[in-house]
C-alpha atoms as a PDB file:
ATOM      1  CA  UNK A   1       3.405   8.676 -49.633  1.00  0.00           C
ATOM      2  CA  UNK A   2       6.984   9.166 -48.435  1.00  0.00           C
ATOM      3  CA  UNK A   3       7.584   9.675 -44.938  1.00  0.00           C
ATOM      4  CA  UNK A   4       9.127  13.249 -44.800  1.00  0.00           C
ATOM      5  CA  UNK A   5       5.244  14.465 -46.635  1.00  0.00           C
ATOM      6  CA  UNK A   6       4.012  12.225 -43.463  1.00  0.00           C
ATOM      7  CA  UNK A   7       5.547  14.426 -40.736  1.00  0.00           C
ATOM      8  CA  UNK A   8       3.278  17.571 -41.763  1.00  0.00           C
ATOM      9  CA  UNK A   9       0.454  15.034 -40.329  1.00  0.00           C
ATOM     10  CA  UNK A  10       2.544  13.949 -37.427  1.00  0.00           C
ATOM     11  CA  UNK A  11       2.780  15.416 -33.491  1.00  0.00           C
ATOM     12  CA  UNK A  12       4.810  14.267 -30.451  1.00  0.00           C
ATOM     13  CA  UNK A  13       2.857  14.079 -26.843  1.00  0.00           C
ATOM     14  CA  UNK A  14       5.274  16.151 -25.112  1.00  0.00           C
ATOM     15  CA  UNK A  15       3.068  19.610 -24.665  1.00  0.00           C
ATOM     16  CA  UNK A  16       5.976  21.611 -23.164  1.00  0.00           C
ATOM     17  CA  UNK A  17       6.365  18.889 -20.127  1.00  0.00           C
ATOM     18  CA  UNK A  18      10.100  18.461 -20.745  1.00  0.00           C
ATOM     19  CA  UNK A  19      10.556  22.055 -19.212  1.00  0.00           C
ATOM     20  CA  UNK A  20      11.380  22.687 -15.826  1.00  0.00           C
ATOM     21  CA  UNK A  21       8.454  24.330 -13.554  1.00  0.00           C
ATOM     22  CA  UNK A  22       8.481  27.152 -11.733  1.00  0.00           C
ATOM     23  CA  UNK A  23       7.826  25.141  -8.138  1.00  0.00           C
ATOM     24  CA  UNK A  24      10.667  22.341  -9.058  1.00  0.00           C
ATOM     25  CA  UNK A  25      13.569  24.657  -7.432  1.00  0.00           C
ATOM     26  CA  UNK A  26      11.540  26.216  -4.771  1.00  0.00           C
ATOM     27  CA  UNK A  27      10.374  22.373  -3.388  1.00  0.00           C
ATOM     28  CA  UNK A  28      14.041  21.557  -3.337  1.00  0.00           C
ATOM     29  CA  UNK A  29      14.444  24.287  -1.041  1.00  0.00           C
ATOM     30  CA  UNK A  30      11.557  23.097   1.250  1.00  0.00           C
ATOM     31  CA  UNK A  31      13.055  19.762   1.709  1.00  0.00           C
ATOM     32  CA  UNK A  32      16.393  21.063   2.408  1.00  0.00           C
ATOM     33  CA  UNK A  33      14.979  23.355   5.378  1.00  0.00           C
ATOM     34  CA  UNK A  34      12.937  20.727   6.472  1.00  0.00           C
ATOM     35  CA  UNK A  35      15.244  18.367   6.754  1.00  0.00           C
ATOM     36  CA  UNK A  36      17.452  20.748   8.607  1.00  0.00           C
ATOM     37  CA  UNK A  37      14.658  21.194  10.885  1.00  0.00           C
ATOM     38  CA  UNK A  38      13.462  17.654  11.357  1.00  0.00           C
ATOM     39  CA  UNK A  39      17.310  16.857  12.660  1.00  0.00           C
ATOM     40  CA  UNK A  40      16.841  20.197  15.206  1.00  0.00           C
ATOM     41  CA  UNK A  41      13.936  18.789  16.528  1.00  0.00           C
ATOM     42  CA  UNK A  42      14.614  15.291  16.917  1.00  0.00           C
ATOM     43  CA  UNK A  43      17.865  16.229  19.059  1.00  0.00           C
ATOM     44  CA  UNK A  44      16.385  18.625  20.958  1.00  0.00           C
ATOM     45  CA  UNK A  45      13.824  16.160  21.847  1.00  0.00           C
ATOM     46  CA  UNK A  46      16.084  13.522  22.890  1.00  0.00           C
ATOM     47  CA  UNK A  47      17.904  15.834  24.857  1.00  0.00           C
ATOM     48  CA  UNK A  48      15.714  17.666  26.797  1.00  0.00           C
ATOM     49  CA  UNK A  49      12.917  14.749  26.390  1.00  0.00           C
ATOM     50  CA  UNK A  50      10.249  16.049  25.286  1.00  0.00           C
ATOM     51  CA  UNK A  51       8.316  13.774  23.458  1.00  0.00           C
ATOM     52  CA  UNK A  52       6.494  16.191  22.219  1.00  0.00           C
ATOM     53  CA  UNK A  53       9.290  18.161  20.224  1.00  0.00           C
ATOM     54  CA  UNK A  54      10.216  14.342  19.455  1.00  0.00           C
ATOM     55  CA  UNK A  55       7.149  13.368  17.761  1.00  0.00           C
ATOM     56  CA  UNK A  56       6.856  16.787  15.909  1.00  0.00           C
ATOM     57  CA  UNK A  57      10.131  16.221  14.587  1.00  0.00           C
ATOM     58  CA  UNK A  58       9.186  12.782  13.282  1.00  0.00           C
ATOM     59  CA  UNK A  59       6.309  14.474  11.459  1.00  0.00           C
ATOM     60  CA  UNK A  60       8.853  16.933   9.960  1.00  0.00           C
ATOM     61  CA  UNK A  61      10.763  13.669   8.844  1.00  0.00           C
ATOM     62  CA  UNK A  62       7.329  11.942   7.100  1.00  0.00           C
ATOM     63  CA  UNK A  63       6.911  15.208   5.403  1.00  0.00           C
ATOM     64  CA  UNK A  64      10.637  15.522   4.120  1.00  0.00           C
ATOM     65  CA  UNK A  65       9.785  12.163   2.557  1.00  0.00           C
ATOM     66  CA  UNK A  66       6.759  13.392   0.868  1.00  0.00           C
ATOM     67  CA  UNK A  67       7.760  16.588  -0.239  1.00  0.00           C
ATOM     68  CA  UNK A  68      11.150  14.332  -1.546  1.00  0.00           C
ATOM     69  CA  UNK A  69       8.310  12.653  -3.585  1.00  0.00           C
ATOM     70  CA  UNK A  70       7.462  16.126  -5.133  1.00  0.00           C
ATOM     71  CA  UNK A  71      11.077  16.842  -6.454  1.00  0.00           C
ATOM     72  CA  UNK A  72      11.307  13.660  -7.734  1.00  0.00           C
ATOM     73  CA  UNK A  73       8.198  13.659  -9.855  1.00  0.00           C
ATOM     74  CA  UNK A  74       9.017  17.056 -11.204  1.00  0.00           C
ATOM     75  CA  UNK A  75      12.840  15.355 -12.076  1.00  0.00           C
ATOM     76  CA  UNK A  76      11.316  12.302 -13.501  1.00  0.00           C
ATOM     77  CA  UNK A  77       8.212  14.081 -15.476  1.00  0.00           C
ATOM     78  CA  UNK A  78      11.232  15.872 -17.745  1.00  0.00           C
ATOM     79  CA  UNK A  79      12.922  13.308 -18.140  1.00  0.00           C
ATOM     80  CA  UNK A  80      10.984  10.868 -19.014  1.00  0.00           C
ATOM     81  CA  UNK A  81       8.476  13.787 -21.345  1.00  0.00           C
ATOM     82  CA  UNK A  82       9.644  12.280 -25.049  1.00  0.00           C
ATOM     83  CA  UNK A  83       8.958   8.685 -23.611  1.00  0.00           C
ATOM     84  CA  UNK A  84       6.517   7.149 -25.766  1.00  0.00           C
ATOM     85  CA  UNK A  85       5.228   4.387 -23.573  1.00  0.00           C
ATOM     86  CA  UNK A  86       3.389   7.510 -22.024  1.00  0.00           C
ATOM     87  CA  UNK A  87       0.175   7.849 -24.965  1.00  0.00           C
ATOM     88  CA  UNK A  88      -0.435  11.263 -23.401  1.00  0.00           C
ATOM     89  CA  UNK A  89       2.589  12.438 -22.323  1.00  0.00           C
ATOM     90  CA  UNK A  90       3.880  12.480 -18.513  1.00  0.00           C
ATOM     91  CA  UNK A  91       1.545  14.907 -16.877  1.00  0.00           C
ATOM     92  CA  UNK A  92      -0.106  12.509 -14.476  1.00  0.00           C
ATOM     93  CA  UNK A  93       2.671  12.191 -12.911  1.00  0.00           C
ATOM     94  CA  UNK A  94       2.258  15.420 -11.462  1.00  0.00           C
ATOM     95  CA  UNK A  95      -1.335  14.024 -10.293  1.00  0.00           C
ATOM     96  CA  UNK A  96      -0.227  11.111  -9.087  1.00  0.00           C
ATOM     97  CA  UNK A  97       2.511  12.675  -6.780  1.00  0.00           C
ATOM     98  CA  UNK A  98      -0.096  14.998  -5.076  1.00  0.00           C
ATOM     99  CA  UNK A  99      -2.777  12.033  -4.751  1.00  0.00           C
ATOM    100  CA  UNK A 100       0.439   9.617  -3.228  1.00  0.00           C
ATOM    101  CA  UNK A 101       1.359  13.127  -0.947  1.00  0.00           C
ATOM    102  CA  UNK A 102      -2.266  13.233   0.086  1.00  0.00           C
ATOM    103  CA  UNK A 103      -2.396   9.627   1.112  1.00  0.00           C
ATOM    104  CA  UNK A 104       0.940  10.472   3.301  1.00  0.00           C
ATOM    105  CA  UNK A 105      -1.004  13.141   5.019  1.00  0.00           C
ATOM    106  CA  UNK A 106      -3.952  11.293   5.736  1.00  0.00           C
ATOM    107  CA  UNK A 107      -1.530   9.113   7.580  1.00  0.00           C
ATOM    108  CA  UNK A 108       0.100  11.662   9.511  1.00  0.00           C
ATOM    109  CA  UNK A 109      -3.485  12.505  10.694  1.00  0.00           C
ATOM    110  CA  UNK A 110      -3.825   8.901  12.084  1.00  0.00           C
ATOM    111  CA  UNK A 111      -0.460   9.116  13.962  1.00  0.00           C
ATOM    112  CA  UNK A 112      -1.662  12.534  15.378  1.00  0.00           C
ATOM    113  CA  UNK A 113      -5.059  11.014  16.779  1.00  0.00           C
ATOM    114  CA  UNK A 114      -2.823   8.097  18.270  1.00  0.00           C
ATOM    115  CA  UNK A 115      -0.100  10.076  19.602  1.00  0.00           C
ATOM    116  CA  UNK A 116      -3.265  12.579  21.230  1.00  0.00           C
ATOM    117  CA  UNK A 117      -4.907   9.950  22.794  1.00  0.00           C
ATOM    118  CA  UNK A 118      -2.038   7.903  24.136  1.00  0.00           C
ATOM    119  CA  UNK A 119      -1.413  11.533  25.642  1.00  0.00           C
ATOM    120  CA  UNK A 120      -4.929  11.628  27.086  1.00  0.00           C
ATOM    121  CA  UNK A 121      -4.374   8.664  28.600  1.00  0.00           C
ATOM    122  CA  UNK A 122      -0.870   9.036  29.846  1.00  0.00           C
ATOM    123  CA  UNK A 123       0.112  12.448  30.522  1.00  0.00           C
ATOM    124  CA  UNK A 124       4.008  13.087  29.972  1.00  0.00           C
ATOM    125  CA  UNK A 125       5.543  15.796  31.975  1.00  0.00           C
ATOM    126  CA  UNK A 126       6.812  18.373  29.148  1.00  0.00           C
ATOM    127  CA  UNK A 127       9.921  20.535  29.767  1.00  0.00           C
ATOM    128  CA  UNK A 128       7.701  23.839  28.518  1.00  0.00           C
ATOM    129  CA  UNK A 129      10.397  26.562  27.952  1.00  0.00           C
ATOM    130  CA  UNK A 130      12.869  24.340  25.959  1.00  0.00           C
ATOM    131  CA  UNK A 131       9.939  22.964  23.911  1.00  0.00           C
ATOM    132  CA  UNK A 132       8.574  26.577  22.887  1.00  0.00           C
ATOM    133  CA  UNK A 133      11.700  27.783  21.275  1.00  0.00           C
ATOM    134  CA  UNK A 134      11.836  25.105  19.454  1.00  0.00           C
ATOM    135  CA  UNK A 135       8.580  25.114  18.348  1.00  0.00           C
ATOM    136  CA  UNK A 136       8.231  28.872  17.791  1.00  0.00           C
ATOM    137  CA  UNK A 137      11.428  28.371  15.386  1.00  0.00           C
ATOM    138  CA  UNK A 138       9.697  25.669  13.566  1.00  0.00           C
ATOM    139  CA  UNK A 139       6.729  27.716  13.154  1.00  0.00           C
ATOM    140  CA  UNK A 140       8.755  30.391  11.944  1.00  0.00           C
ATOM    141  CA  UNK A 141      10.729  28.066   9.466  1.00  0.00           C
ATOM    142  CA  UNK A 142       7.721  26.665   8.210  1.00  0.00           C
ATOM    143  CA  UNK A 143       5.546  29.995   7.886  1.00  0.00           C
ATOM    144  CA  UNK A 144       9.052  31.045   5.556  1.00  0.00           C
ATOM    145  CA  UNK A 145       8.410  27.807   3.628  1.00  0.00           C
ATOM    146  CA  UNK A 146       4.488  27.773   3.095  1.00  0.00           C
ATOM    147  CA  UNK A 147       5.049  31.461   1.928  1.00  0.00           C
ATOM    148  CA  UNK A 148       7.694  30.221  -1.093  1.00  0.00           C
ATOM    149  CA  UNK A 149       5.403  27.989  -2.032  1.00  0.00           C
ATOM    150  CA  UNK A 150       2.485  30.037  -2.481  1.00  0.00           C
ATOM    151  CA  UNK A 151       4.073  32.544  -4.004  1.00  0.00           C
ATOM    152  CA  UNK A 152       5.232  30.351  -6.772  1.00  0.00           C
ATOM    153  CA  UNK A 153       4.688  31.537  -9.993  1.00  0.00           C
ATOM    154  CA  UNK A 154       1.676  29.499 -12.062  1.00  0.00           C
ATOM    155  CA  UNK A 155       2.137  27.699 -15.021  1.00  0.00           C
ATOM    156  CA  UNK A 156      -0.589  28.200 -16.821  1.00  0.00           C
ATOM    157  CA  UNK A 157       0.229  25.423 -19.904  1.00  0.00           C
ATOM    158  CA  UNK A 158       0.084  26.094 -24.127  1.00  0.00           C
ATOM    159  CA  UNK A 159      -2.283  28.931 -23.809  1.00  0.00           C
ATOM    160  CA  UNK A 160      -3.745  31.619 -21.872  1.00  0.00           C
ATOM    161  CA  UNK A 161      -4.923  31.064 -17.925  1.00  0.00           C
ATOM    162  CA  UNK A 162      -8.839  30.329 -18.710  1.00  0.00           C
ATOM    163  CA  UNK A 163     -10.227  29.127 -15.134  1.00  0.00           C
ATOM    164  CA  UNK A 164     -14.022  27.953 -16.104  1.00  0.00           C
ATOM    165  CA  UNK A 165     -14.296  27.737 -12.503  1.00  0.00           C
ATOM    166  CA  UNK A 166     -12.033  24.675 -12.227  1.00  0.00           C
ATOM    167  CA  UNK A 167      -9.169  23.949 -10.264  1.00  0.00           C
ATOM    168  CA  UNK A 168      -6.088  23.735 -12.244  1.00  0.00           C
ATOM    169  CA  UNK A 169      -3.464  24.204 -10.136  1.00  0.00           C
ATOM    170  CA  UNK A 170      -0.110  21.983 -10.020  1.00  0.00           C
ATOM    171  CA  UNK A 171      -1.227  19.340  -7.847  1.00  0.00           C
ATOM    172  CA  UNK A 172       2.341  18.526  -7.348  1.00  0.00           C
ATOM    173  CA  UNK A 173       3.151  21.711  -5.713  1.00  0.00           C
ATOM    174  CA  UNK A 174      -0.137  21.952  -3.942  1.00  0.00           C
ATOM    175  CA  UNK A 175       0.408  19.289  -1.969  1.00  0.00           C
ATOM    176  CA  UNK A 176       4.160  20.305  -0.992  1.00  0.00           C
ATOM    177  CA  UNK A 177       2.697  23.412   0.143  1.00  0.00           C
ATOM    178  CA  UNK A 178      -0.134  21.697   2.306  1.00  0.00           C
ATOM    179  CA  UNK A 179       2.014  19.574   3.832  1.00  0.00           C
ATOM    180  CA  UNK A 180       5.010  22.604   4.943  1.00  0.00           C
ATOM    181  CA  UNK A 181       1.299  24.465   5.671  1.00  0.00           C
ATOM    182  CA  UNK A 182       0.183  21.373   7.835  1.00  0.00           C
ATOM    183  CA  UNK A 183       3.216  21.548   9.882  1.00  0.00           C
ATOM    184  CA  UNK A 184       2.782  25.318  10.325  1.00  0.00           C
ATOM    185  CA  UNK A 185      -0.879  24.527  11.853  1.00  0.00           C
ATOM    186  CA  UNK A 186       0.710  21.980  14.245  1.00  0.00           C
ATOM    187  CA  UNK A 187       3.415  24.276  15.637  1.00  0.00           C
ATOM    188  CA  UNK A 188       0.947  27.296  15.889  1.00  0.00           C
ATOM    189  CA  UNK A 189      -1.301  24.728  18.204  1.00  0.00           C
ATOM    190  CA  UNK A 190       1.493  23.274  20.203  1.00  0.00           C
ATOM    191  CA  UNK A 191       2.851  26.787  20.716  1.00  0.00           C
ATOM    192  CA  UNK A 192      -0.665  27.716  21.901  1.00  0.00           C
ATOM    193  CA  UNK A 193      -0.691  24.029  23.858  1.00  0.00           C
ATOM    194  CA  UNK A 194       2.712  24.803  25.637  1.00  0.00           C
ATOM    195  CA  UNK A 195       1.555  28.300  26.535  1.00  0.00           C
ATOM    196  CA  UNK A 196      -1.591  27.157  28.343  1.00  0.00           C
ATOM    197  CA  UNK A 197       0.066  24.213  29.697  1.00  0.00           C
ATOM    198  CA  UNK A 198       2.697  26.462  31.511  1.00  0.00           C
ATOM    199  CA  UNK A 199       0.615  28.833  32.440  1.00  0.00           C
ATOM    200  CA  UNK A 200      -2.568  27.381  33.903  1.00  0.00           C
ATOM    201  CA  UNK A 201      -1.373  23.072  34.030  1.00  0.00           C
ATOM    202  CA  UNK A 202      -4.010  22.092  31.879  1.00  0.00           C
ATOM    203  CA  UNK A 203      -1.133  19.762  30.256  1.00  0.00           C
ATOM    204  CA  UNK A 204      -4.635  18.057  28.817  1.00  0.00           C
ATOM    205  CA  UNK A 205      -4.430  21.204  26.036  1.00  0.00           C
ATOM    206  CA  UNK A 206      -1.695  19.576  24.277  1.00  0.00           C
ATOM    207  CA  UNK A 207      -3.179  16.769  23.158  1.00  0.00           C
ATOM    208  CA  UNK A 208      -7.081  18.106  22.401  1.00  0.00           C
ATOM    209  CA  UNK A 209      -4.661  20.699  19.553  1.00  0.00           C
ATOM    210  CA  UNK A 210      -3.962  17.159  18.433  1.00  0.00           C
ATOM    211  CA  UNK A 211      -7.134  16.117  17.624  1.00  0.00           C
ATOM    212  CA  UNK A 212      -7.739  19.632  16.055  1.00  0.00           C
ATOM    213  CA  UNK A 213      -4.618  19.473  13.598  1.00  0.00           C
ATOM    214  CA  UNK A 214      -5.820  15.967  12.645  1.00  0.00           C
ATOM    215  CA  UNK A 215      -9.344  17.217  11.745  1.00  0.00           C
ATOM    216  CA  UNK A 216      -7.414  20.146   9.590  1.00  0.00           C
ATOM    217  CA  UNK A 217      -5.048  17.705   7.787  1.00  0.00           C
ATOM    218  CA  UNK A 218      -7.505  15.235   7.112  1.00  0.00           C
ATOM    219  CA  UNK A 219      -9.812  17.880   5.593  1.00  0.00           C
ATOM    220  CA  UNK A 220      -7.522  19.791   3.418  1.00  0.00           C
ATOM    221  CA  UNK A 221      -5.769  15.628   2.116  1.00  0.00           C
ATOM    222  CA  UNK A 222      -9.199  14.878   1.046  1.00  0.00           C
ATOM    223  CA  UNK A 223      -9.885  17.822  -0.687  1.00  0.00           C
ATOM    224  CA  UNK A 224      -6.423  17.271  -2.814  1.00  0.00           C
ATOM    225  CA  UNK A 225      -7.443  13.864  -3.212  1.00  0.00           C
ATOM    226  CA  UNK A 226     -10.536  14.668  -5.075  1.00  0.00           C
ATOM    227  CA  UNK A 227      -9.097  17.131  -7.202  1.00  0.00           C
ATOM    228  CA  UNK A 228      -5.390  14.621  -8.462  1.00  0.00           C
ATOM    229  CA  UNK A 229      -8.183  11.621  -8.732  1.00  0.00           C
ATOM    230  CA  UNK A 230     -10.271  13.484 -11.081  1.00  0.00           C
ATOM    231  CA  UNK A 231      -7.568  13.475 -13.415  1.00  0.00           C
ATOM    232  CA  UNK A 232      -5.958  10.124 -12.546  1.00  0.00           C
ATOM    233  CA  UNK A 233      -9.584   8.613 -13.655  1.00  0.00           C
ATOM    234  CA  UNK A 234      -9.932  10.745 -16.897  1.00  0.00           C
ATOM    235  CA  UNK A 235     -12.951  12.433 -15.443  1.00  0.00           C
ATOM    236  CA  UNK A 236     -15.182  14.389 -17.694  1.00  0.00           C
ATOM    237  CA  UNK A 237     -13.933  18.089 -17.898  1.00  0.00           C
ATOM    238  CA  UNK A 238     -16.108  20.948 -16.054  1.00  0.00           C
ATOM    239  CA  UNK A 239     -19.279  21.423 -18.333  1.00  0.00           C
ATOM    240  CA  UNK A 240     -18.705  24.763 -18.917  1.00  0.00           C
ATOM    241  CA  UNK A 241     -15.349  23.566 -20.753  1.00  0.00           C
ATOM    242  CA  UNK A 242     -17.420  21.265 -23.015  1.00  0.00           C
ATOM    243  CA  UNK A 243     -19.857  23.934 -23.538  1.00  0.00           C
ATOM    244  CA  UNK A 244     -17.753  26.398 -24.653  1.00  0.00           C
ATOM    245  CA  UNK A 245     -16.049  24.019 -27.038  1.00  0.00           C
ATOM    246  CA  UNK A 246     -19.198  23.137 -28.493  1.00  0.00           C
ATOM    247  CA  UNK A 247     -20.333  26.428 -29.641  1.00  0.00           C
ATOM    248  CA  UNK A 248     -16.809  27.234 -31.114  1.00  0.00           C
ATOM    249  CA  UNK A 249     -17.414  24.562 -33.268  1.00  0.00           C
ATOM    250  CA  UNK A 250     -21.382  24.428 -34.076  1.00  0.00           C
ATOM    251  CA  UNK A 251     -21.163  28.471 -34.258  1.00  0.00           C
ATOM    252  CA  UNK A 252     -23.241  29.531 -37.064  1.00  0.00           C
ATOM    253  CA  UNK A 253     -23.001  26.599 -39.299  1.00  0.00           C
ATOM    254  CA  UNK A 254     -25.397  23.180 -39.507  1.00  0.00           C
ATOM    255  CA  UNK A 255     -22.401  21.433 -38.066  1.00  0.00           C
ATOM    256  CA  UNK A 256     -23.311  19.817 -34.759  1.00  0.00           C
ATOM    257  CA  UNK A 257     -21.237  18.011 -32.387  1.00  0.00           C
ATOM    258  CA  UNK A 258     -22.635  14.730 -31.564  1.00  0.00           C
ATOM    259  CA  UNK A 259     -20.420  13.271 -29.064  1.00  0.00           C
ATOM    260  CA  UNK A 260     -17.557  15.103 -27.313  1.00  0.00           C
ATOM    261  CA  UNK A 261     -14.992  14.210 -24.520  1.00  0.00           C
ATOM    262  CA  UNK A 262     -12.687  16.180 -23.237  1.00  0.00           C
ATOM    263  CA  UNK A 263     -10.470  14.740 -19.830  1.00  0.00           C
ATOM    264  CA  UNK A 264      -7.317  16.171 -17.948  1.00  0.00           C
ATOM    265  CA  UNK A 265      -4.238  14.403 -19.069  1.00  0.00           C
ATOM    266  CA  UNK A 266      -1.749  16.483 -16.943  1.00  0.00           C
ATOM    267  CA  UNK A 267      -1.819  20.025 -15.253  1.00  0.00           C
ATOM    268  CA  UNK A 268      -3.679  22.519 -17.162  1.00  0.00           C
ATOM    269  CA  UNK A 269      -4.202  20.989 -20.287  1.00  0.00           C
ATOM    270  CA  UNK A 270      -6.761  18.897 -21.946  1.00  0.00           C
ATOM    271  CA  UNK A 271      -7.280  16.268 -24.622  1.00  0.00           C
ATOM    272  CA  UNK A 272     -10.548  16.142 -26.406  1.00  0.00           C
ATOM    273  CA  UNK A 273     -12.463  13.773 -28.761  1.00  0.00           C
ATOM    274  CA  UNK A 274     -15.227  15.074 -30.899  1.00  0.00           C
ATOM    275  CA  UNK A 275     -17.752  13.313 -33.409  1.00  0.00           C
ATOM    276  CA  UNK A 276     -19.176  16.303 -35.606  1.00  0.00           C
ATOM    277  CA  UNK A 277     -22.230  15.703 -38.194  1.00  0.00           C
ATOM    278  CA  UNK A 278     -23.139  18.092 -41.062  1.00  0.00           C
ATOM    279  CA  UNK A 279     -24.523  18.348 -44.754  1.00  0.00           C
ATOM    280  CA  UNK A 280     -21.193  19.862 -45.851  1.00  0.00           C
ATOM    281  CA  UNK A 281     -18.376  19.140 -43.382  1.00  0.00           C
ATOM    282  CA  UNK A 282     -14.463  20.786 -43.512  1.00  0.00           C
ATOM    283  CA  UNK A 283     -11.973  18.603 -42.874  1.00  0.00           C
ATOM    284  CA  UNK A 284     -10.712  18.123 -39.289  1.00  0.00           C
ATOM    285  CA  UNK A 285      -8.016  20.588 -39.277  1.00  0.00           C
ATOM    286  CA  UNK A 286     -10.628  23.411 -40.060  1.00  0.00           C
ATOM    287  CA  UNK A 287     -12.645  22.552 -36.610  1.00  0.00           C
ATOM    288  CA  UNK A 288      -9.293  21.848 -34.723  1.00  0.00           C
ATOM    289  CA  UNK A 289      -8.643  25.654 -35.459  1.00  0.00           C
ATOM    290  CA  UNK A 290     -11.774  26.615 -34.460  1.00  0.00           C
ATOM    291  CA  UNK A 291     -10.951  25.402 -30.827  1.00  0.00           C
ATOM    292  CA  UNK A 292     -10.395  28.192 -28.514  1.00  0.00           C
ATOM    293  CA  UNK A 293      -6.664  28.715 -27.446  1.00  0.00           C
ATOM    294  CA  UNK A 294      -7.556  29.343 -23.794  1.00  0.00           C
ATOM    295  CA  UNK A 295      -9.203  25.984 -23.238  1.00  0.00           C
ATOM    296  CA  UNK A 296      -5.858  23.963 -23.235  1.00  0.00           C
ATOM    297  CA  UNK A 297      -6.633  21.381 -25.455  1.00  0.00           C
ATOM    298  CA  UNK A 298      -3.355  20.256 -26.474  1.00  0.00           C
ATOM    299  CA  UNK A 299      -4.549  16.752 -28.341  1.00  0.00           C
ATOM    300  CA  UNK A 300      -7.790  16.827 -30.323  1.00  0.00           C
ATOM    301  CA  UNK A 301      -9.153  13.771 -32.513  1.00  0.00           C
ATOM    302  CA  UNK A 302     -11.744  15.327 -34.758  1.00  0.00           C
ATOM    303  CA  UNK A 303     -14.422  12.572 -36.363  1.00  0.00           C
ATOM    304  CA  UNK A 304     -16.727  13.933 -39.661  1.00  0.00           C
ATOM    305  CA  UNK A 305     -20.006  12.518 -40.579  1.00  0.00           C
ATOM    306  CA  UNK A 306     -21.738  13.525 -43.436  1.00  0.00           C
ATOM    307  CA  UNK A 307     -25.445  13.021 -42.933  1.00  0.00           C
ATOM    308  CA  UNK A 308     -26.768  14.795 -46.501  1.00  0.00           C
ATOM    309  CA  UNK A 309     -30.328  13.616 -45.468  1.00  0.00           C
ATOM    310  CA  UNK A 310     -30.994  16.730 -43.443  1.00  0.00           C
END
């Protein structure tokens, strides 16, 4: 058979993943205001000591790092789509991005526990006025932030947005937004430490919203990395996915499906492997149609049996 009757038989692994998505551009934006802010708060805090703007602006500094980590998978995942080292295409790298940002935020919840119990232990005397303007700006810069990212636009893959209860949201985007939203929880409590402090002394405030954003952050990281490690291990799609596949294909027919994977290989889309036994089987291309557009399977391998016994 000559190889241009071969390429009727033939795919690529790309599945749209050379495009740009619709959260690339706005988490370029994010890093560029929070760098701007992490330099704001760093030099106010050196200049008016406060090591309390200080260390918040340190925090804004990890999380320019991470959310640098977001760009930069988006850049490389398009670049490097038509590679074909990757056997299903780049989308993991979407995954693995959230799961590394997640990690990052787990350890910003360890420095916050430290920094709240060195505070505990030492009290620092906090110049209160100074402190809340800056802190009420970088709530206000961050609450601007959080809000671009949520309001992001979903892609929703090859095919139609079909939920099945599942979480199929960019994990790459997800976790820029929790960490701009983590840094929005940890101004709101140090504006709410600062006020109480000034008002009433109990400096001891500041640091008990400390271990309070820690809990937060260390709740909402584990969450994300659950969901990115699901599809980093090729875990077993949501029932309900397989169950619906397997009555497109068994439908009415003596066709039955005897052994069926189907696993995340990127954000919203799905590969699948199914062994199918019947009297009188099609040929593979006749059950791939039969797969429902909205499921997202972008890469099916289709085995026939033929078991004329029964």
């Amino acid at each position: 058979m000559h190889t241009e009757q071969l390429s009727d038989w033939t795919h690529d692994h790309v599945f749209s993943q050379d495009h740009q998505r619709a959260g690339e551009n706005r988490a370029l934006l994010i890093v560029a205001l929070t760098a701007i802010m992490m330099v704001v708060e760093i030099s106010t805090g050196l200049i008016y000591q406060s090591m309390a703007l200080l260390a918040d602006g340190l925090h804004m500094a990890s999380h320019t790092m991470a959310l640098g980590v977001a760009v930069f998978a988006y850049v490389i995942s398009r670049r490097l789509a038509s590679d074909r080292r990757f056997a299903f295409g780049v989308g993991k790298i979407n995954s693995l991005a959230g799961f590394a940002s997640a990690v990052m935020l787990l350890g910003f919840a360890l420095v916050m526990v430290i920094e709240s119990t060195d505070r505990l232990i030492h009290p620092l005397n906090i110049a209160f006025d100074q402190a809340l303007v800056v802190a009420v700006i970088g709530l206000l810069v961050n609450g601007v932030s959080a809000w671009v990212l949520i309001s992001t636009p979903h892609d929703h893959g090859q095919a139609h947005d079909h939920d099945h209860g599942q979480h199929r949201h960019d994990h790459n985007l997800r976790a820029a937004y929790l960490h701009v939203f983590a840094d929005a929880v940890t101004s709101l409590l140090a504006i709410v430490a600062l006020l109480v402090g000034k008002y009433t002394g109990a400096i001891w405030i500041d640091p008990a919203m400390g271990f309070v954003g820690a809990a937060l952050v260390t709740r909402w990281s584990y969450t994300l990395i659950c969901e990115t490690s699901r599809v980093l291990l090729d875990c077993q799609a949501e029932e309900q996915l397989a169950v619906e596949l397997r009555n497109s294909i068994e439908g009415q027919s003596t066709d039955r499906v005897t052994d069926l994977h189907i696993w995340g290989i990127g954000h919203n889309i799905f590969a699948a492997e199914i062994a199918i036994v019947g009297d009188k089987p099609s040929d593979p291309n006749h059950y791939k149609s039969l797969i429902p557009r909205a499921l997202n399977i972008v890469h099916a391998t289709v085995e026939i049996h033929r078991c004329e016994e029964h």
